[in-house]
Protein backbone atom coordinates (compact mmCIF):
# COMPACT_ATOMS: atom_id res chain seq x y z
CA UNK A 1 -7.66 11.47 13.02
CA UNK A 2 -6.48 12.55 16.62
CA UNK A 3 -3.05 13.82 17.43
CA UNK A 4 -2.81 10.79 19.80
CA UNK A 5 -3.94 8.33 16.76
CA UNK A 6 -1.35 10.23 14.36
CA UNK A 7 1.68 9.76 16.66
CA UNK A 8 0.84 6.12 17.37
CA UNK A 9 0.58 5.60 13.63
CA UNK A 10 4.10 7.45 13.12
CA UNK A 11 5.58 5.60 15.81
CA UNK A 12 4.55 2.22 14.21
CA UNK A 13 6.08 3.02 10.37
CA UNK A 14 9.64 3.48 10.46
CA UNK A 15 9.39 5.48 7.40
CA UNK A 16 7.18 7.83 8.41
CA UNK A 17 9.04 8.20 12.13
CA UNK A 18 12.63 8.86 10.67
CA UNK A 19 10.83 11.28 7.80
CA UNK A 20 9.21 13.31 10.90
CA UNK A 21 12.61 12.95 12.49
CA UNK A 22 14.42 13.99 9.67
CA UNK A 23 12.46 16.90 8.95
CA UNK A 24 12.91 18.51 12.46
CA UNK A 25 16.75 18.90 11.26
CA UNK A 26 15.99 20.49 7.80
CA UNK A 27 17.24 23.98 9.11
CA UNK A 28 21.04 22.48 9.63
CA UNK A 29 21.14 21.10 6.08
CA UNK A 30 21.91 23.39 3.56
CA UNK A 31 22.39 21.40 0.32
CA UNK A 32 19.15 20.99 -1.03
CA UNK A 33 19.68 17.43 -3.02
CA UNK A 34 21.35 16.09 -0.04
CA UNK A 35 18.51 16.91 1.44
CA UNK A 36 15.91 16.49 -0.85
CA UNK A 37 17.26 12.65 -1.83
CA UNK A 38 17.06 11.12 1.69
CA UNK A 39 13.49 13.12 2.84
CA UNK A 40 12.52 11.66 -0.47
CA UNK A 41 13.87 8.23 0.19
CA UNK A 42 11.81 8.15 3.44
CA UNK A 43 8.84 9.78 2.18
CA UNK A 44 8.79 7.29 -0.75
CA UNK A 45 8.82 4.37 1.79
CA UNK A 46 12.26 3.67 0.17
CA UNK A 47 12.54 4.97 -3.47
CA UNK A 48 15.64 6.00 -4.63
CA UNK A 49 15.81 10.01 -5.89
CA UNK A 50 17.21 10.22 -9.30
CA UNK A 51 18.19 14.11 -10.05
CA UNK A 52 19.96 13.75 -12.86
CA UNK A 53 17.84 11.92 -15.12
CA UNK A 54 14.18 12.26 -13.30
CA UNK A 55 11.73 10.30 -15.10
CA UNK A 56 9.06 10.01 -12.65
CA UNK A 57 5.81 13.10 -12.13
CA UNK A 58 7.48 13.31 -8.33
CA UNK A 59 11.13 12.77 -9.28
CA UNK A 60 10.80 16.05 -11.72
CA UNK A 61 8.75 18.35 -9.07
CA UNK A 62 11.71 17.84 -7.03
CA UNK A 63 13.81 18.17 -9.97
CA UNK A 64 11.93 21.84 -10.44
CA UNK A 65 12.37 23.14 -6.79
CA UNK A 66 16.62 23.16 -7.46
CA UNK A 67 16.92 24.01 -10.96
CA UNK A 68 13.38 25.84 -11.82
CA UNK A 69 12.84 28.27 -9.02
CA UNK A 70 12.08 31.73 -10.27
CA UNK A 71 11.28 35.19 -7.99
CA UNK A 72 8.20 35.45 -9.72
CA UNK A 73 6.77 31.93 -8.23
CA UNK A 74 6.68 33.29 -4.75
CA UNK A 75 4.00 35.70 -5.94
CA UNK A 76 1.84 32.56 -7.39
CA UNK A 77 1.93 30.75 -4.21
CA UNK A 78 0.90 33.76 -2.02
CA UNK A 79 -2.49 33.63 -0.88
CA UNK A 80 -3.03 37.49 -1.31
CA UNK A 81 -0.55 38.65 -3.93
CA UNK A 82 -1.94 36.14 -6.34
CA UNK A 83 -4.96 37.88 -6.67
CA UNK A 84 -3.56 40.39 -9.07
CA UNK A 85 -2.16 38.19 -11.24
CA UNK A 86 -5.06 36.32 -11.39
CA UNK A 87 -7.12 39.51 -11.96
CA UNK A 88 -5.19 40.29 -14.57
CA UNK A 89 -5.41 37.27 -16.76
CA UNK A 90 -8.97 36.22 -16.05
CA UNK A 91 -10.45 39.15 -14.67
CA UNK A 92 -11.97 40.06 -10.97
CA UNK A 93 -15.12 38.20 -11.31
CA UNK A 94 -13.41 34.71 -10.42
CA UNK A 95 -11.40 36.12 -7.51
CA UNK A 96 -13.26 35.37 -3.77
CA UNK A 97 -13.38 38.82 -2.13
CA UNK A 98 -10.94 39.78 0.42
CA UNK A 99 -12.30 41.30 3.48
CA UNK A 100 -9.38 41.95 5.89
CA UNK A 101 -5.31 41.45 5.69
CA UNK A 102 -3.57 41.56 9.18
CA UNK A 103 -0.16 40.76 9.97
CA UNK A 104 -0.44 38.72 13.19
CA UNK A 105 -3.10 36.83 14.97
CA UNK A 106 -3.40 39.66 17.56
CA UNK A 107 -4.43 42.61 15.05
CA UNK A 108 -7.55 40.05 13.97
CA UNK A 109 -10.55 41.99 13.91
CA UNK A 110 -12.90 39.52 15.10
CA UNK A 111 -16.19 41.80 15.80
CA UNK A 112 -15.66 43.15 12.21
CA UNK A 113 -15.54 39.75 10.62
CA UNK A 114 -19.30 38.18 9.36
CA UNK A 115 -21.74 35.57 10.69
CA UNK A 116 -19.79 33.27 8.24
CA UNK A 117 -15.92 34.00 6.66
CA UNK A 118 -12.77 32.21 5.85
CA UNK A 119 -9.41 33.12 7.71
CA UNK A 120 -5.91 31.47 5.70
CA UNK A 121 -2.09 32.88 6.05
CA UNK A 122 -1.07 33.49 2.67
CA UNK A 123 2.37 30.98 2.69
CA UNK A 124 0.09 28.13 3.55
CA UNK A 125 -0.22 25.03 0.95
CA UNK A 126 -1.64 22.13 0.94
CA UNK A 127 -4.82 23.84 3.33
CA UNK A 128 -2.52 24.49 5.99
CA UNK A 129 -3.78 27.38 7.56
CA UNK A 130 -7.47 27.45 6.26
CA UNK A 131 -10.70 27.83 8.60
CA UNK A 132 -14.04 27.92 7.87
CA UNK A 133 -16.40 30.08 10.02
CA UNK A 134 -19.87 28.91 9.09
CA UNK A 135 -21.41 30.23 12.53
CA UNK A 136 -20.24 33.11 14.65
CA UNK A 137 -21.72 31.79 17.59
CA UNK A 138 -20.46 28.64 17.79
CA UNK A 139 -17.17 29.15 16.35
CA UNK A 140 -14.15 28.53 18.63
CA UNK A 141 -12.21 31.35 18.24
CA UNK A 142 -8.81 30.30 20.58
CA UNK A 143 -8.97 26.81 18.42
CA UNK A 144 -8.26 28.91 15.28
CA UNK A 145 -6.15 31.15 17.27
CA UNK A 146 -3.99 28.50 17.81
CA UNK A 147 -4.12 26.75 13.91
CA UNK A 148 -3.24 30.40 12.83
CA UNK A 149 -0.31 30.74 15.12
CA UNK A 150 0.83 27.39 14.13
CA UNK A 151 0.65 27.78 10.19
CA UNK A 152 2.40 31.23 10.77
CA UNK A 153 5.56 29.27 12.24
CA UNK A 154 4.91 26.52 9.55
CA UNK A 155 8.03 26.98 7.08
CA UNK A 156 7.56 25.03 3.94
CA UNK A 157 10.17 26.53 2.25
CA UNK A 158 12.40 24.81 4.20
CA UNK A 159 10.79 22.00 5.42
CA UNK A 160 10.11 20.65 1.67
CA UNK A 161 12.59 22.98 -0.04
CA UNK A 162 9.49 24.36 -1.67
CA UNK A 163 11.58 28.03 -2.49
CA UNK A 164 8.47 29.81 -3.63
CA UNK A 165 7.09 30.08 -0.23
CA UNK A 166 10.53 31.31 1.30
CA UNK A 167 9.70 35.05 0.21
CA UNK A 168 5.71 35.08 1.22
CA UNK A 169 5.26 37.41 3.60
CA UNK A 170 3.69 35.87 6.03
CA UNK A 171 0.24 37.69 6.78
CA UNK A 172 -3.47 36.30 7.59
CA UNK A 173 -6.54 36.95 5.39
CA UNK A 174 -9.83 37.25 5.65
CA UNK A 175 -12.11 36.08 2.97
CA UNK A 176 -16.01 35.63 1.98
CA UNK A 177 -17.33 33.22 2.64
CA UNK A 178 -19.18 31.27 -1.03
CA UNK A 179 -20.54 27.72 -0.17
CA UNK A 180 -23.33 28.80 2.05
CA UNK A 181 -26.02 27.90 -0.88
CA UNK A 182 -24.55 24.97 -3.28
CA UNK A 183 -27.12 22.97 -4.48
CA UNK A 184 -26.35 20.12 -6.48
CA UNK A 185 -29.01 18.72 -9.29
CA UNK A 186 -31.48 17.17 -6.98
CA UNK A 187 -31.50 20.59 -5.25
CA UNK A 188 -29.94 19.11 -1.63
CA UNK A 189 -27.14 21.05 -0.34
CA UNK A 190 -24.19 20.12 -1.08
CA UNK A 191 -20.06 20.83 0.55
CA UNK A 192 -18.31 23.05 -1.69
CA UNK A 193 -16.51 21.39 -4.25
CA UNK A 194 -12.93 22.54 -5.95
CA UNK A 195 -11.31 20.84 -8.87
CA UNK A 196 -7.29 20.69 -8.85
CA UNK A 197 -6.37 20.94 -12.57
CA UNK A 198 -2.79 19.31 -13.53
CA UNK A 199 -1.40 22.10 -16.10
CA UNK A 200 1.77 20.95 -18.46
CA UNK A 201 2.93 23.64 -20.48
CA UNK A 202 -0.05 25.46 -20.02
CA UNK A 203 -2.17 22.17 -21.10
CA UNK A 204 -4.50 20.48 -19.18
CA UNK A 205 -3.64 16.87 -19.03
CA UNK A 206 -6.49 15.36 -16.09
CA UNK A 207 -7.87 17.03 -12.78
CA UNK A 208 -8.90 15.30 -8.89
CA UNK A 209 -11.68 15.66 -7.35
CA UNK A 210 -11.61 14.95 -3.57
CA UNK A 211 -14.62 13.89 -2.08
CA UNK A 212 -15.74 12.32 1.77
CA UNK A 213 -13.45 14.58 3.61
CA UNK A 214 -14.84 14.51 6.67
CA UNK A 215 -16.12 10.65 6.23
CA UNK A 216 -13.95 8.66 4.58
CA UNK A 217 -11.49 10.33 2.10
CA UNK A 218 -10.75 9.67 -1.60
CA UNK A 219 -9.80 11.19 -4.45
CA UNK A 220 -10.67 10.52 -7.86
CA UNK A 221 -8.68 11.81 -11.09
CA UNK A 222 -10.54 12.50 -14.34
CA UNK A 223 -9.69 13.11 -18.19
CA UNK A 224 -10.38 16.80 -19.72
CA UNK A 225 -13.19 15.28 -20.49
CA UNK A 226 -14.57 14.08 -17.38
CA UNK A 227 -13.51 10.59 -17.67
CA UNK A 228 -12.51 8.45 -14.91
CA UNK A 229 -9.02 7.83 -15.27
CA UNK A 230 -7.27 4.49 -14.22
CA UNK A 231 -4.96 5.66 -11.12
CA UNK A 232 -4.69 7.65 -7.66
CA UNK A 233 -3.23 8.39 -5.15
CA UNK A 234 -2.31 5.90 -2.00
CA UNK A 235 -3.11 8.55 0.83
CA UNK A 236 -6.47 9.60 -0.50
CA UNK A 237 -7.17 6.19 -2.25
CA UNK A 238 -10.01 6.27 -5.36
CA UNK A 239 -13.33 5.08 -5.61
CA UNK A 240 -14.23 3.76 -8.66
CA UNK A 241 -17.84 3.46 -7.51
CA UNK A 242 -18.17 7.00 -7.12
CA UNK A 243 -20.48 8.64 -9.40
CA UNK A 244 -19.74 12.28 -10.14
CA UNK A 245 -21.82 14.59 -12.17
CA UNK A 246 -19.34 16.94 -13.62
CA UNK A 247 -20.41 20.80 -13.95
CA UNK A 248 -21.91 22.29 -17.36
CA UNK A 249 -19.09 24.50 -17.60
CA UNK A 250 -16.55 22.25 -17.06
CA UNK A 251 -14.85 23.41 -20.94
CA UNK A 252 -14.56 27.13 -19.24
CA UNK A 253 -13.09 25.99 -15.99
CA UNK A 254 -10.40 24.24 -18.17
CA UNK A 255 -9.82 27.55 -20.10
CA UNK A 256 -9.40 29.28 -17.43
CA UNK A 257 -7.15 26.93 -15.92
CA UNK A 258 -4.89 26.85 -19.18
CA UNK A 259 -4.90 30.71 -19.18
CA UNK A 260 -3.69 30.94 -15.80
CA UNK A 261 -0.70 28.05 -16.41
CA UNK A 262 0.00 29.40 -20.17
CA UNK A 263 3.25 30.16 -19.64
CA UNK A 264 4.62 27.59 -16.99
CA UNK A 265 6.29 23.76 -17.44
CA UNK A 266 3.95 22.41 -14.57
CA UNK A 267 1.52 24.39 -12.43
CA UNK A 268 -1.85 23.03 -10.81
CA UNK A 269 -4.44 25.55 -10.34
CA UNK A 270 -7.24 25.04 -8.34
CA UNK A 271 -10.78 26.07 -9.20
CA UNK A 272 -14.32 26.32 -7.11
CA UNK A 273 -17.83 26.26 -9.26
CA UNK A 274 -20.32 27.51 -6.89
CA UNK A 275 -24.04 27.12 -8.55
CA UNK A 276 -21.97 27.56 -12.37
CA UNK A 277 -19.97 30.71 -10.84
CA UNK A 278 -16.03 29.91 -10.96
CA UNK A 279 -14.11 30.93 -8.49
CA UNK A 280 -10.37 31.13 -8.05
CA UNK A 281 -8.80 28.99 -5.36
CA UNK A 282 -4.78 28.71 -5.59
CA UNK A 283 -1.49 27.93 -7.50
CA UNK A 284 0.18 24.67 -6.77
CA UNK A 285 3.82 23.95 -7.88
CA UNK A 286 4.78 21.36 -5.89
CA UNK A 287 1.57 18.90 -4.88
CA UNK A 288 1.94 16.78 -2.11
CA UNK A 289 5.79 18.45 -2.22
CA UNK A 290 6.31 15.82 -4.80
CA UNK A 291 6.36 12.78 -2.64
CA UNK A 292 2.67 11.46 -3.16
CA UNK A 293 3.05 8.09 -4.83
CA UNK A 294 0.53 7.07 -7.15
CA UNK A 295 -1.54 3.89 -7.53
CA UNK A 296 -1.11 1.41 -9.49
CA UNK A 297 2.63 2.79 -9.22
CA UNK A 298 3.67 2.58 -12.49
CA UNK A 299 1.77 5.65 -13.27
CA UNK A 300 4.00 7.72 -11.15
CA UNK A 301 6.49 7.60 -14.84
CA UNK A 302 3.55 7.74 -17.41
CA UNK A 303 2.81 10.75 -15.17
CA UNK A 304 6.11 12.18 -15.42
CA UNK A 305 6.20 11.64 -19.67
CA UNK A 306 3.60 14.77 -19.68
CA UNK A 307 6.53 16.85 -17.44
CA UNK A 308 8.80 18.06 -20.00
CA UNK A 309 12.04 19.70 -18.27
CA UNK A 310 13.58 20.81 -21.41
């Protein structure tokens, strides 16, 4: 969608307008719940925030970021730091390489990078901050210039009250670049896939699957054991239709995914299989900063049952 498309669809929802608003002002609020309840309530198209007795998935994530924030979650959420921790609970094999760290866009080493790399500041979530170079010679270098300047000012922290990211330091990373040769069973190249797994108390309860990014967008959720499941998500809508063919390995992405979550009340961690090889791709606390409401929307609550807070 187009910038000029986006504002015109902003402009036309008053919900979305006053949340866009609203969140310009975040820096002159300081009480988080104040806060928190009337982003939420415009968000939400409307819904009502209930803190003390959170019953709904997105009501406890926000319910997590005031009461549940802990020095050691900024660590999980960095891009680069992560890597160690990851390393040492699954081992180095499932971590993508790094090739470069630099600390503004003007250090970037760009005749040292690759034919084909991946550039990401490590306080980024929800892909903020992520290009893909598949070509050196027809990649637009002052376009990601400017996306890397941009996610570099980006301040979730305090935009969505998301604390982790507060204490990232904010750097830019170069990585390698894995999905130049994914083949999928009928041996056509295929986009590279990753798999969001939804960890509770180290357990993991169902995982998405995004698919048609660059066509038409939806997102699918799926049972442990790769059964459609009956809900999603209203911005990326599901297809029911869609036929995917889950990996062989699918029990050993889940393991890993438990090992990595063992010891938290609600983490997503997000996995790539390239050709059976899994790779490591981030910690989520917060998805969608709590505010993406589920379809049909009753299952925003069953949802929430699996949170325990206790």
């Amino acid at each position: 969608m187009s910038k000029q498309n986006k504002f015109i669809e902003v402009i036309k929802d008053p919900f979305k307008l006053f949340a866009v608003v609203f969140r310009k002002i975040s820096p002159f609020i300081k009480n988080d719940a104040l806060y928190l309840k009337i982003l939420y309530f415009f968000e939400m198209r409307g819904k009502i925030l209930h803190l003390k007795n959170p019953k709904s998935f997105n009501e406890k994530l926000q319910w997590l970021k005031i009461y549940d924030y802990k020095p050691e979650y900024s660590t999980l959420v960095d891009k680069l730091a992560v890597k160690s921790y990851v390393e040492s609970c699954i081992g180095n094999k499932h971590i993508i390489p790094t090739l470069a760290v630099w600390d503004s866009v003007e250090e970037i080493d760009w005749d040292s990078l690759p034919n084909q790399f991946v550039l990401k500041t490590t306080h980024g979530g929800g892909g903020c901050g992520v290009i893909v170079c598949t070509d050196k010679t027809n990649f637009d270098r002052i376009k990601a210039i400017n996306k890397l300047k941009r996610s570099l000012r980006a301040n979730l922290g305090q935009t969505y009250r998301e604390k982790p990211y507060l204490n990232v330091p904010r750097k830019i990373i170069a990585e390698k670049y894995i999905a130049e040769h994914i083949i999928n069973n009928s041996g056509a190249k295929v986009d590279l896939q990753d798999y969001k797994f939804f960890c509770f108390n180290g357990k993991v309860k169902f995982f998405k699957i995004d698919f048609g990014r660059f066509v038409e967008h939806h997102a699918n959720y799926y049972s442990p054991n790769g059964d459609l499941l009956p809900f999603g998500e209203v911005v990326c809508k599901p297809d029911p239709n869609h036929v995917e063919n889950m990996p062989s390995n699918l029990s050993e992405m889940i393991r890993l995914a438990e090992t990595l979550s063992a010891n938290y009340k609600f983490l997503r961690v997000d996995l790539y299989n390239v050709n059976g090889k899994i790779y490591f791709g981030e910690l989520t606390f917060y998805p969608a900063a709590g505010m993406g409401a589920f379809i049909p929307k009753e299952w925003d609550e069953k949802l929430g049952d699996l949170l325990a807070l206790s």
